[in-house]
PDB file of N, CA and C in Angstrom:
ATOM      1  N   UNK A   1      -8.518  13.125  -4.177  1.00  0.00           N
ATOM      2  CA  UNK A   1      -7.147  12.831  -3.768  1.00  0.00           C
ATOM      3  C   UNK A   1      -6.175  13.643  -4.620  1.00  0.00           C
ATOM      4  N   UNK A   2      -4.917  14.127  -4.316  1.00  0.00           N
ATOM      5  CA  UNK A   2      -4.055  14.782  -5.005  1.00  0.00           C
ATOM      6  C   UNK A   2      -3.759  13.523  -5.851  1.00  0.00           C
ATOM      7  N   UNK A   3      -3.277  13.939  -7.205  1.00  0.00           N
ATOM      8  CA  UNK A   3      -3.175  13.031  -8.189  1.00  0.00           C
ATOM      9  C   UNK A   3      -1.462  12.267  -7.674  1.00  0.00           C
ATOM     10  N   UNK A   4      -0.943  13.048  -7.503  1.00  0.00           N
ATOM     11  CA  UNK A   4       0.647  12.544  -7.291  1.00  0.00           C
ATOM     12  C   UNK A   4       0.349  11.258  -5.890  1.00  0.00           C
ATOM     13  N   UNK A   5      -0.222  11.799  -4.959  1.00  0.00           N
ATOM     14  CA  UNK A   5      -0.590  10.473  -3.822  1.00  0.00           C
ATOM     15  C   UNK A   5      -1.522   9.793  -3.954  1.00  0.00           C
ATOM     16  N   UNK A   6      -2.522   9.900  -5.267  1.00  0.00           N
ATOM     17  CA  UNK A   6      -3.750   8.946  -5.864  1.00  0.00           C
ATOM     18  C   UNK A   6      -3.260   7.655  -6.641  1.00  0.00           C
ATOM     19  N   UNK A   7      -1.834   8.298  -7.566  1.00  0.00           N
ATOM     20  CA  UNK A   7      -0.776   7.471  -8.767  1.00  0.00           C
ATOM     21  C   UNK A   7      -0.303   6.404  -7.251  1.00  0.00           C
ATOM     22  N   UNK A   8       0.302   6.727  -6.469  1.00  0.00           N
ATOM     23  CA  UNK A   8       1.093   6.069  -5.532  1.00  0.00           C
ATOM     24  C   UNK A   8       0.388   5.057  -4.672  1.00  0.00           C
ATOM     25  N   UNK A   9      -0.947   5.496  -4.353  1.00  0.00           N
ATOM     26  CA  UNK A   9      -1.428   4.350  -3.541  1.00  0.00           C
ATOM     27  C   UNK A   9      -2.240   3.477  -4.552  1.00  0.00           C
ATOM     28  N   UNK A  10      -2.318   3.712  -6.024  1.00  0.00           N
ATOM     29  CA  UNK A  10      -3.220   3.001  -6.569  1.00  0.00           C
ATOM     30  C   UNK A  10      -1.641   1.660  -7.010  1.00  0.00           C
ATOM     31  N   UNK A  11      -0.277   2.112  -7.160  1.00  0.00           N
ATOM     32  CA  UNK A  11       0.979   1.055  -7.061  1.00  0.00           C
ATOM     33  C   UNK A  11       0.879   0.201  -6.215  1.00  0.00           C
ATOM     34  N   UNK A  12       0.705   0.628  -4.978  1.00  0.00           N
ATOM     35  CA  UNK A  12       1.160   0.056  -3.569  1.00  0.00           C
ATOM     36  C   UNK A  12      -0.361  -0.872  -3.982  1.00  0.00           C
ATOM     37  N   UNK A  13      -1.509  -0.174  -3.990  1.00  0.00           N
ATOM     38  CA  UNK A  13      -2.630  -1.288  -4.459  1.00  0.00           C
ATOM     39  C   UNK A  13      -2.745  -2.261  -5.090  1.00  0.00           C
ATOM     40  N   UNK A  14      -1.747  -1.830  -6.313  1.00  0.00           N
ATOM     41  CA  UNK A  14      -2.012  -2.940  -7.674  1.00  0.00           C
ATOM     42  C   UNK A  14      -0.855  -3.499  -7.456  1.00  0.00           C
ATOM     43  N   UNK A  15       0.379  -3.551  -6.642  1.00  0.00           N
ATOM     44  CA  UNK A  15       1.577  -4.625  -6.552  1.00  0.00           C
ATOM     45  C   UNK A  15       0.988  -5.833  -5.132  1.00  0.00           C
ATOM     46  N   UNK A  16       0.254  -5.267  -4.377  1.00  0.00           N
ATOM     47  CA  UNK A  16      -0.249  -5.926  -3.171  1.00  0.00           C
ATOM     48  C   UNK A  16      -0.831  -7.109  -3.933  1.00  0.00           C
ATOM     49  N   UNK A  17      -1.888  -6.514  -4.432  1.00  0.00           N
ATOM     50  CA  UNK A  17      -2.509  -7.396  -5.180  1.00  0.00           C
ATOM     51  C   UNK A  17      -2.376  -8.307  -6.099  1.00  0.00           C
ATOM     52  N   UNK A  18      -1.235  -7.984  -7.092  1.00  0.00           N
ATOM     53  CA  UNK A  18      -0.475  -8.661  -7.757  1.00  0.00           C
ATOM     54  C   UNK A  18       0.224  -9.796  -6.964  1.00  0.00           C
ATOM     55  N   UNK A  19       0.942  -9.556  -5.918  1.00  0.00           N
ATOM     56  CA  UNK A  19       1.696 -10.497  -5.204  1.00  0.00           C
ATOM     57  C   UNK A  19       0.426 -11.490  -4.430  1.00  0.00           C
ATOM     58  N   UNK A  20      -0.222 -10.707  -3.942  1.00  0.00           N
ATOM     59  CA  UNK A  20      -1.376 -11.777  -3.398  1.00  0.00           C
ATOM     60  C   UNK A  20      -1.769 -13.293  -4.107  1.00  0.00           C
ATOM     61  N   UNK A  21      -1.931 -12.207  -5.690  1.00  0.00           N
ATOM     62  CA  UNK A  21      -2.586 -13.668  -7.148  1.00  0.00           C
ATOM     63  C   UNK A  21      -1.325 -14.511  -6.994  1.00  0.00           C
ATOM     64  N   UNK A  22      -0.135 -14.271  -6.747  1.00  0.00           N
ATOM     65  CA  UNK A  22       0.864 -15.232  -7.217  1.00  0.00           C
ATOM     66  C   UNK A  22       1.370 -15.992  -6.056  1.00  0.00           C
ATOM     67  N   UNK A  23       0.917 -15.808  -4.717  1.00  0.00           N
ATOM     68  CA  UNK A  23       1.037 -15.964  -4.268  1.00  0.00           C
ATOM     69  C   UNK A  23       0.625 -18.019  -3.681  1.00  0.00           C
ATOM     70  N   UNK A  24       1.348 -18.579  -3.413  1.00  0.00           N
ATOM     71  CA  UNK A  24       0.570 -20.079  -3.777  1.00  0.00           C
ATOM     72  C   UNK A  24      -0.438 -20.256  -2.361  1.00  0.00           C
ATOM     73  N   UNK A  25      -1.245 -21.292  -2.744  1.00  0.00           N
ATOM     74  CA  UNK A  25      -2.273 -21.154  -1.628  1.00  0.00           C
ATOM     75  C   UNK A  25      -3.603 -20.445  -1.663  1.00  0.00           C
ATOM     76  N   UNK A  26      -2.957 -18.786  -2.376  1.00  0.00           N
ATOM     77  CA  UNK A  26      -4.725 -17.899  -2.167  1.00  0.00           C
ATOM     78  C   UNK A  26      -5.363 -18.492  -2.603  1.00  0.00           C
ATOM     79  N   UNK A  27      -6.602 -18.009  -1.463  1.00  0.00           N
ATOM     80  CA  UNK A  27      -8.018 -19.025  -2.038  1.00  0.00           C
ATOM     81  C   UNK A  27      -9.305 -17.818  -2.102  1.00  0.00           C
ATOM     82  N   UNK A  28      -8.714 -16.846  -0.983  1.00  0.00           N
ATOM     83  CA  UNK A  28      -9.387 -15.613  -0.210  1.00  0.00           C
ATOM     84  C   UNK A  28      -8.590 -14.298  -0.571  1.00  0.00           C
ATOM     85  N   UNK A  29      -9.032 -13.416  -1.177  1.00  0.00           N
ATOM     86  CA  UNK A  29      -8.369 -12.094  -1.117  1.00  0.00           C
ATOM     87  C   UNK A  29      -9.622 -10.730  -0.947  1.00  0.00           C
ATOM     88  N   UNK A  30      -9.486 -10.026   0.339  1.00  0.00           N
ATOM     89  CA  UNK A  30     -10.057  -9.172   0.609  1.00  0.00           C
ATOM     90  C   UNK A  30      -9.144  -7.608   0.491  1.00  0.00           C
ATOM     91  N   UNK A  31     -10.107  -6.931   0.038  1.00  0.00           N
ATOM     92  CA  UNK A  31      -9.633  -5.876  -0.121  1.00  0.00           C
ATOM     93  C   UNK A  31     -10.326  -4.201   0.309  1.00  0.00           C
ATOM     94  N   UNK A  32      -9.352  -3.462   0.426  1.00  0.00           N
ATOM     95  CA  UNK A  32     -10.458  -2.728   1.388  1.00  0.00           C
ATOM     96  C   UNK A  32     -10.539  -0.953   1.339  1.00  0.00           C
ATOM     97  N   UNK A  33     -11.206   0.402   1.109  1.00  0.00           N
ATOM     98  CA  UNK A  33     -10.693   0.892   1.275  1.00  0.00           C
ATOM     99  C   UNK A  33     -11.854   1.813   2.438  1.00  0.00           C
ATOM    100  N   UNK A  34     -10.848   2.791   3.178  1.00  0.00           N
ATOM    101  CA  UNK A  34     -11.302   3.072   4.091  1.00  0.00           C
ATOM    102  C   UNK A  34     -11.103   4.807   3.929  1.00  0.00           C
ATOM    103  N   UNK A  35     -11.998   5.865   4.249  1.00  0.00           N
ATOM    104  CA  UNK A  35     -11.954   6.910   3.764  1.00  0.00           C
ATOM    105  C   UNK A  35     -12.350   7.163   5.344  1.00  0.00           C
ATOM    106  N   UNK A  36     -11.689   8.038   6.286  1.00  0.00           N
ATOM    107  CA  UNK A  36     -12.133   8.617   7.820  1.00  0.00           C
ATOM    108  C   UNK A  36     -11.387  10.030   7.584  1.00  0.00           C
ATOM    109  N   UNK A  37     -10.994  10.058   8.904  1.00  0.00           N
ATOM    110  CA  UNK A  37      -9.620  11.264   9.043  1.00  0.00           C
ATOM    111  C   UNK A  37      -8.578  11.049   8.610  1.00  0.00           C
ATOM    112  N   UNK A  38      -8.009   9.640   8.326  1.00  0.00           N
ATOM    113  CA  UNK A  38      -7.404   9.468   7.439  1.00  0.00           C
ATOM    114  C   UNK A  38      -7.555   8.436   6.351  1.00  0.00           C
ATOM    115  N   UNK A  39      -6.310   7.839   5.454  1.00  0.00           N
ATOM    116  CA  UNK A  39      -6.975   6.984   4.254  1.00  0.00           C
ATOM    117  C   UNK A  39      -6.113   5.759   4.750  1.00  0.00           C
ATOM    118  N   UNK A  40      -7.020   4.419   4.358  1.00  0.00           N
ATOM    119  CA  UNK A  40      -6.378   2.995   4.910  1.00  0.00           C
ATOM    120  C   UNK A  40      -6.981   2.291   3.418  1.00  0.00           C
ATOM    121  N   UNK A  41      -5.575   1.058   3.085  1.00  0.00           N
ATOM    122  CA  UNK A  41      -5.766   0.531   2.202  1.00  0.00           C
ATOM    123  C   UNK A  41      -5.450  -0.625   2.795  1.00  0.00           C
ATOM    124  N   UNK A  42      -6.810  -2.013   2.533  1.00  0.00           N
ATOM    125  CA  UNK A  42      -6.041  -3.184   3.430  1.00  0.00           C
ATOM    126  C   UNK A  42      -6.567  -4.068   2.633  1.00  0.00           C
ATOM    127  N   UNK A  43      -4.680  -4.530   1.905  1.00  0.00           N
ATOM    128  CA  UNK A  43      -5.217  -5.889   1.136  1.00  0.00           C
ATOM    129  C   UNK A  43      -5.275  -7.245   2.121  1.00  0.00           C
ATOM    130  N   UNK A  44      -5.971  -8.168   2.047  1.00  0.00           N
ATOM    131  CA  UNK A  44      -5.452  -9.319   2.832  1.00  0.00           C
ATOM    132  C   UNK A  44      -5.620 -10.689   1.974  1.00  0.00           C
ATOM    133  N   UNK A  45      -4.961 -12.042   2.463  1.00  0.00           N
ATOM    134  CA  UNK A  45      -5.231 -12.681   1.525  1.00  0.00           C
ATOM    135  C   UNK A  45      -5.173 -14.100   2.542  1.00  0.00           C
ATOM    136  N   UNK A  46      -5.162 -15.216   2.202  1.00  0.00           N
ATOM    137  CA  UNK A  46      -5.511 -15.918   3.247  1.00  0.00           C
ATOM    138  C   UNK A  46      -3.923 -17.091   2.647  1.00  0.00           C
ATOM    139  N   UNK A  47      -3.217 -16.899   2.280  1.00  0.00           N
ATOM    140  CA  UNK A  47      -1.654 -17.563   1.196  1.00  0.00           C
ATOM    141  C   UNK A  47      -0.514 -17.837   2.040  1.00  0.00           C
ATOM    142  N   UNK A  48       0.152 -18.260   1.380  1.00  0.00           N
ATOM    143  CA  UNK A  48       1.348 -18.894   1.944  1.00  0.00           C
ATOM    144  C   UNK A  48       2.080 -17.562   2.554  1.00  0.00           C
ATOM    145  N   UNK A  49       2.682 -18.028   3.908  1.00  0.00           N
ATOM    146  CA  UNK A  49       3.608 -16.899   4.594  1.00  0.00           C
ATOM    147  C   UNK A  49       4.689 -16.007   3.396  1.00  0.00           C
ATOM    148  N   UNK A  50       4.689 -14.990   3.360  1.00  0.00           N
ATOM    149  CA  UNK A  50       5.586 -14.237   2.601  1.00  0.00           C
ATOM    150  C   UNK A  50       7.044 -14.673   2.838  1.00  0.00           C
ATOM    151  N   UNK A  51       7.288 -14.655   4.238  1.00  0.00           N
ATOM    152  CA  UNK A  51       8.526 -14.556   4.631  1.00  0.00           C
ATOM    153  C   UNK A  51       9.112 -16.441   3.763  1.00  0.00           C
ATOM    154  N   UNK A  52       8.290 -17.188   3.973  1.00  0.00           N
ATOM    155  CA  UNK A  52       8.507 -18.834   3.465  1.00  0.00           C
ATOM    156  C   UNK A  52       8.602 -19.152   2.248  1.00  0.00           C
ATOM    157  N   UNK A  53       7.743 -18.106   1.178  1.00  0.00           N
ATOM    158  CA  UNK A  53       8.008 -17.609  -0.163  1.00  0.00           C
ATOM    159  C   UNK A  53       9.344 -17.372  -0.191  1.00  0.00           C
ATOM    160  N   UNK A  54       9.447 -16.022  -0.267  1.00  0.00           N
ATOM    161  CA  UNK A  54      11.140 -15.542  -0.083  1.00  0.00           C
ATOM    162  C   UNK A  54      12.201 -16.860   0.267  1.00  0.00           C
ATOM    163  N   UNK A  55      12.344 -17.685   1.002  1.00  0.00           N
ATOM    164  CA  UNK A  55      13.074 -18.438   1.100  1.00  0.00           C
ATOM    165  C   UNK A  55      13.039 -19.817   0.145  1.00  0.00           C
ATOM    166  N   UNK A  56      11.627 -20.086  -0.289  1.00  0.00           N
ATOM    167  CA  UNK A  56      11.731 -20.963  -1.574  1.00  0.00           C
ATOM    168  C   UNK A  56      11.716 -20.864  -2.671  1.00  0.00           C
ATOM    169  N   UNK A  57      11.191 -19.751  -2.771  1.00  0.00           N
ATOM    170  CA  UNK A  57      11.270 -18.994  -4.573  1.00  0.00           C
ATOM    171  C   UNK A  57      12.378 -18.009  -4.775  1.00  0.00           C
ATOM    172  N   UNK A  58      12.176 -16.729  -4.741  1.00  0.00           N
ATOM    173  CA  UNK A  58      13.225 -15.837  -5.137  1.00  0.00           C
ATOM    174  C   UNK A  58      13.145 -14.573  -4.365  1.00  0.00           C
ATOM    175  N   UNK A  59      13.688 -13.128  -4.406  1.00  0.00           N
ATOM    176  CA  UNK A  59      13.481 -11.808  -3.563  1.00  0.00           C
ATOM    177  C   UNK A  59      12.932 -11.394  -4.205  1.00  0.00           C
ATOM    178  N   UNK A  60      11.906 -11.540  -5.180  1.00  0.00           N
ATOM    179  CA  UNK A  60      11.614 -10.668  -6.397  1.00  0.00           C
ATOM    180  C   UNK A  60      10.564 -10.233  -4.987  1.00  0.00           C
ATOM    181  N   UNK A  61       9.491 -10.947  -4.155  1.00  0.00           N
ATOM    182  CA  UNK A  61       8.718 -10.267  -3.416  1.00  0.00           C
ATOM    183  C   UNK A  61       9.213  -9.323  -2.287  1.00  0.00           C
ATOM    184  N   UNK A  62      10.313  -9.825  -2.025  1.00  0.00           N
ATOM    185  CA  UNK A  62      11.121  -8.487  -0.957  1.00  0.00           C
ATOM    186  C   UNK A  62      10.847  -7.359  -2.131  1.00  0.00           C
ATOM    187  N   UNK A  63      11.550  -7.390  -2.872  1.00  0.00           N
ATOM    188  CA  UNK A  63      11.687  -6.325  -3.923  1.00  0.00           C
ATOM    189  C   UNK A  63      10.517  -4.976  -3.918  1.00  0.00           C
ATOM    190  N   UNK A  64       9.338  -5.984  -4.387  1.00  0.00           N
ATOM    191  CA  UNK A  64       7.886  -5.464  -4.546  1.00  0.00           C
ATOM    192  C   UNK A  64       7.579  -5.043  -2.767  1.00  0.00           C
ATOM    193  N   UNK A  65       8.018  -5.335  -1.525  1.00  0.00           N
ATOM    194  CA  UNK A  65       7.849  -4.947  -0.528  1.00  0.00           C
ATOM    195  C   UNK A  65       8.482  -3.698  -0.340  1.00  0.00           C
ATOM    196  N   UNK A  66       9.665  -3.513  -0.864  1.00  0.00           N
ATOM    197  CA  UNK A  66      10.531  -2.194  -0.910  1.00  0.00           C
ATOM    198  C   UNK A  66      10.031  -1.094  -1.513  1.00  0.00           C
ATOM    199  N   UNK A  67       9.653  -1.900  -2.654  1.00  0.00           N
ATOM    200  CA  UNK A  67       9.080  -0.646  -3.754  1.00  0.00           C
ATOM    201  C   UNK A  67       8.067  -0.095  -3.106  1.00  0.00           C
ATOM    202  N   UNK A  68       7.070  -0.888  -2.299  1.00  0.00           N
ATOM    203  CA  UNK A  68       5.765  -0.351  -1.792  1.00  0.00           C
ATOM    204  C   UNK A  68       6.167   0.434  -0.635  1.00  0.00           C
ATOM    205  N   UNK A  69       7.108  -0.046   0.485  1.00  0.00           N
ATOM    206  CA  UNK A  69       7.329   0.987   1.603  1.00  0.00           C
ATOM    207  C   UNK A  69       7.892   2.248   0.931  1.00  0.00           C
ATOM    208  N   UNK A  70       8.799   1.943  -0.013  1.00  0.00           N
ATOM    209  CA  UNK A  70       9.563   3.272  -0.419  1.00  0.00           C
ATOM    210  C   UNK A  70       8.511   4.873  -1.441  1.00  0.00           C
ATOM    211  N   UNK A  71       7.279   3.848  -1.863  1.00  0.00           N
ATOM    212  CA  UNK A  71       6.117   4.323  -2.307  1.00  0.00           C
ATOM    213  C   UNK A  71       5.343   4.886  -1.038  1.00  0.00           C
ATOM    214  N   UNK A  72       4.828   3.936  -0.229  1.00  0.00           N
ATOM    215  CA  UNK A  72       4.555   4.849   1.507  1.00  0.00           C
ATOM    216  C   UNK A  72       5.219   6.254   1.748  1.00  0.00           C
ATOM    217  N   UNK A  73       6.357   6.092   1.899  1.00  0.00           N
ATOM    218  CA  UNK A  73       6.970   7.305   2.851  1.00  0.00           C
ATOM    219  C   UNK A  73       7.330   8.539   1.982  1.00  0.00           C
ATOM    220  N   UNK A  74       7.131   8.305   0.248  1.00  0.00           N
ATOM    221  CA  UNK A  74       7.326   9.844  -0.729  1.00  0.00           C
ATOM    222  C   UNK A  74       6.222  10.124  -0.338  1.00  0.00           C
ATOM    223  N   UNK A  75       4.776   9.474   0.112  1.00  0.00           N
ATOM    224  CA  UNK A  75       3.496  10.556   0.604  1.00  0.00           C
ATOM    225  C   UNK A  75       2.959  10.214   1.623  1.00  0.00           C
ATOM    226  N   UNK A  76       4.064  10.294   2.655  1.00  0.00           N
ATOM    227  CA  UNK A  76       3.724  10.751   3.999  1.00  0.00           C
ATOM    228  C   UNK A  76       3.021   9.022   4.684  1.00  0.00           C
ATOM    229  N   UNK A  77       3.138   8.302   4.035  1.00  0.00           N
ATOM    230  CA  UNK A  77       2.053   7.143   4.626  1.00  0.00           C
ATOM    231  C   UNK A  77       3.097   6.336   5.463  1.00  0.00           C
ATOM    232  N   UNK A  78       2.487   5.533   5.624  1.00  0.00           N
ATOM    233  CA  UNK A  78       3.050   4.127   6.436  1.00  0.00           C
ATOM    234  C   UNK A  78       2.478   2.332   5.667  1.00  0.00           C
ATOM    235  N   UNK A  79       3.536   2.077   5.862  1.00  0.00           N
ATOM    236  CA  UNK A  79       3.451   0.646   5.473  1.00  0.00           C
ATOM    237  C   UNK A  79       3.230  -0.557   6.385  1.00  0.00           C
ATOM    238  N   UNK A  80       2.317  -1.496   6.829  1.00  0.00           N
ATOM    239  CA  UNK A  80       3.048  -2.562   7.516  1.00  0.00           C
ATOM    240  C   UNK A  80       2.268  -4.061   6.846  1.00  0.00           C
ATOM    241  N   UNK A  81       2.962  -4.279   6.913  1.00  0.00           N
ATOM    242  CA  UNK A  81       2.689  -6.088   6.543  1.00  0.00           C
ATOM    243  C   UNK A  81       2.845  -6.997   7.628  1.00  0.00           C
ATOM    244  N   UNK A  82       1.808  -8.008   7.941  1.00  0.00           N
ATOM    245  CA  UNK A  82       1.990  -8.853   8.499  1.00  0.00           C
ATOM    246  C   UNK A  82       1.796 -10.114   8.209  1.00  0.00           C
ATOM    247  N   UNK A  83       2.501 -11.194   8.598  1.00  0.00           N
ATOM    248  CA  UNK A  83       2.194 -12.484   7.817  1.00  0.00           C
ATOM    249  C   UNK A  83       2.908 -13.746   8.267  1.00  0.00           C
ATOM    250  N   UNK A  84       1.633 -14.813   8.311  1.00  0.00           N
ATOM    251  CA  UNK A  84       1.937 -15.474   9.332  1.00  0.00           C
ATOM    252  C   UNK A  84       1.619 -17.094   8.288  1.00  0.00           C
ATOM    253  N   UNK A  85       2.295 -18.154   8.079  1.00  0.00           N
ATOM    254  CA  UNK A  85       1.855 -19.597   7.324  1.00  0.00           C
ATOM    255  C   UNK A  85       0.546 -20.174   7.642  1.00  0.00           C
ATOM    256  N   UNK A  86      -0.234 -19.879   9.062  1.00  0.00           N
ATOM    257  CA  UNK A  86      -1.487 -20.028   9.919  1.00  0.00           C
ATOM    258  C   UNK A  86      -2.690 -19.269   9.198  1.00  0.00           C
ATOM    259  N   UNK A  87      -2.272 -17.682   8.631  1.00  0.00           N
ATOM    260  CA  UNK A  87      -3.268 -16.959   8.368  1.00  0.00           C
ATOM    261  C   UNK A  87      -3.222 -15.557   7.139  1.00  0.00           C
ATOM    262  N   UNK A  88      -1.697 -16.577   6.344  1.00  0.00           N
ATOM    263  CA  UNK A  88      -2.025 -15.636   5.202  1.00  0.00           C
ATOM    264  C   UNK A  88      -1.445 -13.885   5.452  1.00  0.00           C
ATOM    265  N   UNK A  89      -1.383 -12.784   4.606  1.00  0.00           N
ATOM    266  CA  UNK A  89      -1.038 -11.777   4.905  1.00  0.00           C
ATOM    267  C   UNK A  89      -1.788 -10.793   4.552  1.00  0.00           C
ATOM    268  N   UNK A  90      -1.120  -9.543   5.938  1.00  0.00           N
ATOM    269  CA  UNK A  90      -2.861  -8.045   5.739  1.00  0.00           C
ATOM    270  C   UNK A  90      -1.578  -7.637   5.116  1.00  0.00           C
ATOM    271  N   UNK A  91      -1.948  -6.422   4.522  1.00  0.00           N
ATOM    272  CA  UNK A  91      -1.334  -5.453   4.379  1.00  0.00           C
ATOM    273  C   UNK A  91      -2.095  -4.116   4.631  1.00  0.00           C
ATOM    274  N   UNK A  92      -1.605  -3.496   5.237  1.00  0.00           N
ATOM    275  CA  UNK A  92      -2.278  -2.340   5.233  1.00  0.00           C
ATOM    276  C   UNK A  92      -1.465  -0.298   5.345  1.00  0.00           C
ATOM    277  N   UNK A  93      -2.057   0.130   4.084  1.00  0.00           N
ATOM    278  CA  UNK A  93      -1.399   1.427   4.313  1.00  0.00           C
ATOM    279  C   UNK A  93      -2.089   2.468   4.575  1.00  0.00           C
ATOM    280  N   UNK A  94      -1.480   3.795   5.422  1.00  0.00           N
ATOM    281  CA  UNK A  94      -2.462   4.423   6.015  1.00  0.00           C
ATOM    282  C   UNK A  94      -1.794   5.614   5.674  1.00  0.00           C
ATOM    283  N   UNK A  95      -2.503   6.892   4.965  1.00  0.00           N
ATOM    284  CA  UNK A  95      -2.148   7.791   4.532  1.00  0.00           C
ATOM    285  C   UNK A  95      -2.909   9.226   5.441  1.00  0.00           C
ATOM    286  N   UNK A  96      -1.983  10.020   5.969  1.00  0.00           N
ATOM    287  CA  UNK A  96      -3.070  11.062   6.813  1.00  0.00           C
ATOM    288  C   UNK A  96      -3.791  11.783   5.909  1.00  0.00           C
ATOM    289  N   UNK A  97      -4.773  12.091   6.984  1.00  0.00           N
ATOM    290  CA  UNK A  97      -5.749  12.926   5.861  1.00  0.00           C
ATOM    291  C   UNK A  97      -5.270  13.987   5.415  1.00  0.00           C
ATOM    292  N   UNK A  98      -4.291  14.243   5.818  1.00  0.00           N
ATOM    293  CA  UNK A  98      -3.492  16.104   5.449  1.00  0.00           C
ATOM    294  C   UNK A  98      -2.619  15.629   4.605  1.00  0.00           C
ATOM    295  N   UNK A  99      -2.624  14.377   4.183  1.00  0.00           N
ATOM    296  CA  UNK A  99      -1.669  14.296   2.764  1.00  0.00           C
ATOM    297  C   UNK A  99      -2.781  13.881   1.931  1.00  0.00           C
ATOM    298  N   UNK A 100      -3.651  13.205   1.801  1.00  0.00           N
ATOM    299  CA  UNK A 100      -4.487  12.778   1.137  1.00  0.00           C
ATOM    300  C   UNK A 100      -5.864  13.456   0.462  1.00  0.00           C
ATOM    301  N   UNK A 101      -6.165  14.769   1.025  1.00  0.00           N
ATOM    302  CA  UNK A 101      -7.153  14.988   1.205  1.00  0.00           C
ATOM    303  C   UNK A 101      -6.683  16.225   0.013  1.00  0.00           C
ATOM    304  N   UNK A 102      -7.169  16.581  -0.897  1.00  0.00           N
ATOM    305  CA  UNK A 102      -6.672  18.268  -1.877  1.00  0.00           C
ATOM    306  C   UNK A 102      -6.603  19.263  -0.978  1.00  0.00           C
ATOM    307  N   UNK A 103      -7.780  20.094  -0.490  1.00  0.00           N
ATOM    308  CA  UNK A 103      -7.468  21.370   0.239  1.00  0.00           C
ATOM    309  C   UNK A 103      -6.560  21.367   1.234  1.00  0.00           C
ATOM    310  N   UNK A 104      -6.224  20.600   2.430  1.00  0.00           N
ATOM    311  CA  UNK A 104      -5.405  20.421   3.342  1.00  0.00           C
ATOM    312  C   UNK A 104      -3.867  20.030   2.461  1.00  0.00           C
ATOM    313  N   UNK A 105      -3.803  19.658   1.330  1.00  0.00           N
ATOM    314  CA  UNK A 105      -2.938  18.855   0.732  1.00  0.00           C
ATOM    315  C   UNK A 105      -2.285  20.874   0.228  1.00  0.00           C
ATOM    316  N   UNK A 106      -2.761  21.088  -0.363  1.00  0.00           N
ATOM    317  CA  UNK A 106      -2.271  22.395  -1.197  1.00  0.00           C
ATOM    318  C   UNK A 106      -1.397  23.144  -0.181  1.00  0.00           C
ATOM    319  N   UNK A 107      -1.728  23.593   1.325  1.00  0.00           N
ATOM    320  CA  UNK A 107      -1.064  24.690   1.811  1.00  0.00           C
ATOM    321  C   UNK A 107       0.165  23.805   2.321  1.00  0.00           C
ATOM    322  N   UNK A 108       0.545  22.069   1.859  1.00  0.00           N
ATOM    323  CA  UNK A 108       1.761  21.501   2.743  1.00  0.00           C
ATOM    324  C   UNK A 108       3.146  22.371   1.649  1.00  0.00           C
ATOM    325  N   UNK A 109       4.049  22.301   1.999  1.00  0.00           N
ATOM    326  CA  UNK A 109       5.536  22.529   1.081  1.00  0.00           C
ATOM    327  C   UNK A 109       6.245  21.613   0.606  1.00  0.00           C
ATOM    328  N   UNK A 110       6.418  21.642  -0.502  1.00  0.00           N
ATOM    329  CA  UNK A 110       7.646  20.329  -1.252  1.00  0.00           C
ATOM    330  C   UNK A 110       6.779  19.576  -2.197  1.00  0.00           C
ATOM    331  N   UNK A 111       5.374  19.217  -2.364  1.00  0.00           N
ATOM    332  CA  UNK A 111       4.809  18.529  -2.825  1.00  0.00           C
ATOM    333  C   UNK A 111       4.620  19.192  -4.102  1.00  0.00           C
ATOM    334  N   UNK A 112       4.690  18.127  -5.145  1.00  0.00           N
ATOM    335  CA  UNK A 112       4.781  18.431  -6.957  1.00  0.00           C
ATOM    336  C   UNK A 112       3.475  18.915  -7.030  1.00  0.00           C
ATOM    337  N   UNK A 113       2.852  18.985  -6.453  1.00  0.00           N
ATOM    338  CA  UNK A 113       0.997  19.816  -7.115  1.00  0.00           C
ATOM    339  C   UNK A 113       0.716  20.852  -6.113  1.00  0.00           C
ATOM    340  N   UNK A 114       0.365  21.828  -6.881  1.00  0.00           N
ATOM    341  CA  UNK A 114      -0.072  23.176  -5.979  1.00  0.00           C
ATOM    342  C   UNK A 114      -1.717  23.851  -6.827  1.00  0.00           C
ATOM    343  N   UNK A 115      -2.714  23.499  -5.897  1.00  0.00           N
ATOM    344  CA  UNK A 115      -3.937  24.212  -6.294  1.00  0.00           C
ATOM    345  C   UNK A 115      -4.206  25.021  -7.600  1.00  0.00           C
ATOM    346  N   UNK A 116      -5.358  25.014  -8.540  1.00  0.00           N
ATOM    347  CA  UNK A 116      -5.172  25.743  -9.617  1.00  0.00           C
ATOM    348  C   UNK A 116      -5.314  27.101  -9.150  1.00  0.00           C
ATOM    349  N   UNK A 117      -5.945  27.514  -8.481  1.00  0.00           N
ATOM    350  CA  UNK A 117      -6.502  28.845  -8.018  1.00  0.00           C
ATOM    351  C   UNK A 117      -5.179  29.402  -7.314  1.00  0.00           C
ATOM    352  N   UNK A 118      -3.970  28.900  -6.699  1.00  0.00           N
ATOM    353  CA  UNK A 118      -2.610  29.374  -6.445  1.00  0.00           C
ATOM    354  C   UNK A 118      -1.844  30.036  -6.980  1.00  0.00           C
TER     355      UNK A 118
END
């Protein structure tokens, strides 16, 4: 993985997860990673609705939701969360393989790492 989009999804990993533990209720936390044509990270947890959090505790988890979409889209990924009081929340982010991958990663433009052999 390019190190600059390796740092970023291992955040979006370790805040998912973080919010999952604190989350009241978890009993279940699955986690997942998926290596194809492109890269998928899917935390899930089986906890209290996010959105029902937020309204009895504080935004600190909006917060950590921001930080993670706004972490998504500096490398090209996508964010979505879903979450329901019935079944707990996925999360899942999906990074193309042409951002994720080194050789395909080197010939893109704008990105802070460029091949040693360049």
């Amino acid at each position: 993985m390019h190190p600059f989009v390796r740092d970023e999804v291992y955040s979006i990993g370790y805040e998912a997860i973080r919010n999952a533990c604190k989350r009241t209720g978890v009993t279940r936390l699955k986690i997942a990673l998926i290596y194809g044509s492109d890269f998928y990270l899917q935390v899930s947890d089986n906890g209290k609705d996010m959105d029902q959090l937020a309204a009895e505790e504080n935004e600190d988890r909006q917060v950590g939701l921001n930080r993670m979409r706004k972490r998504a889209e500096q490398i090209g990924g996508r964010l979505s969360v879903i979450s329901s009081a019935n079944s707990g929340t996925d999360l899942t982010l999906i990074v193309p393989g042409r951002v994720i991958f080194p050789r395909r990663l080197w010939s893109r433009k704008g990105l802070p790492y460029k091949s040693p052999d360049h």
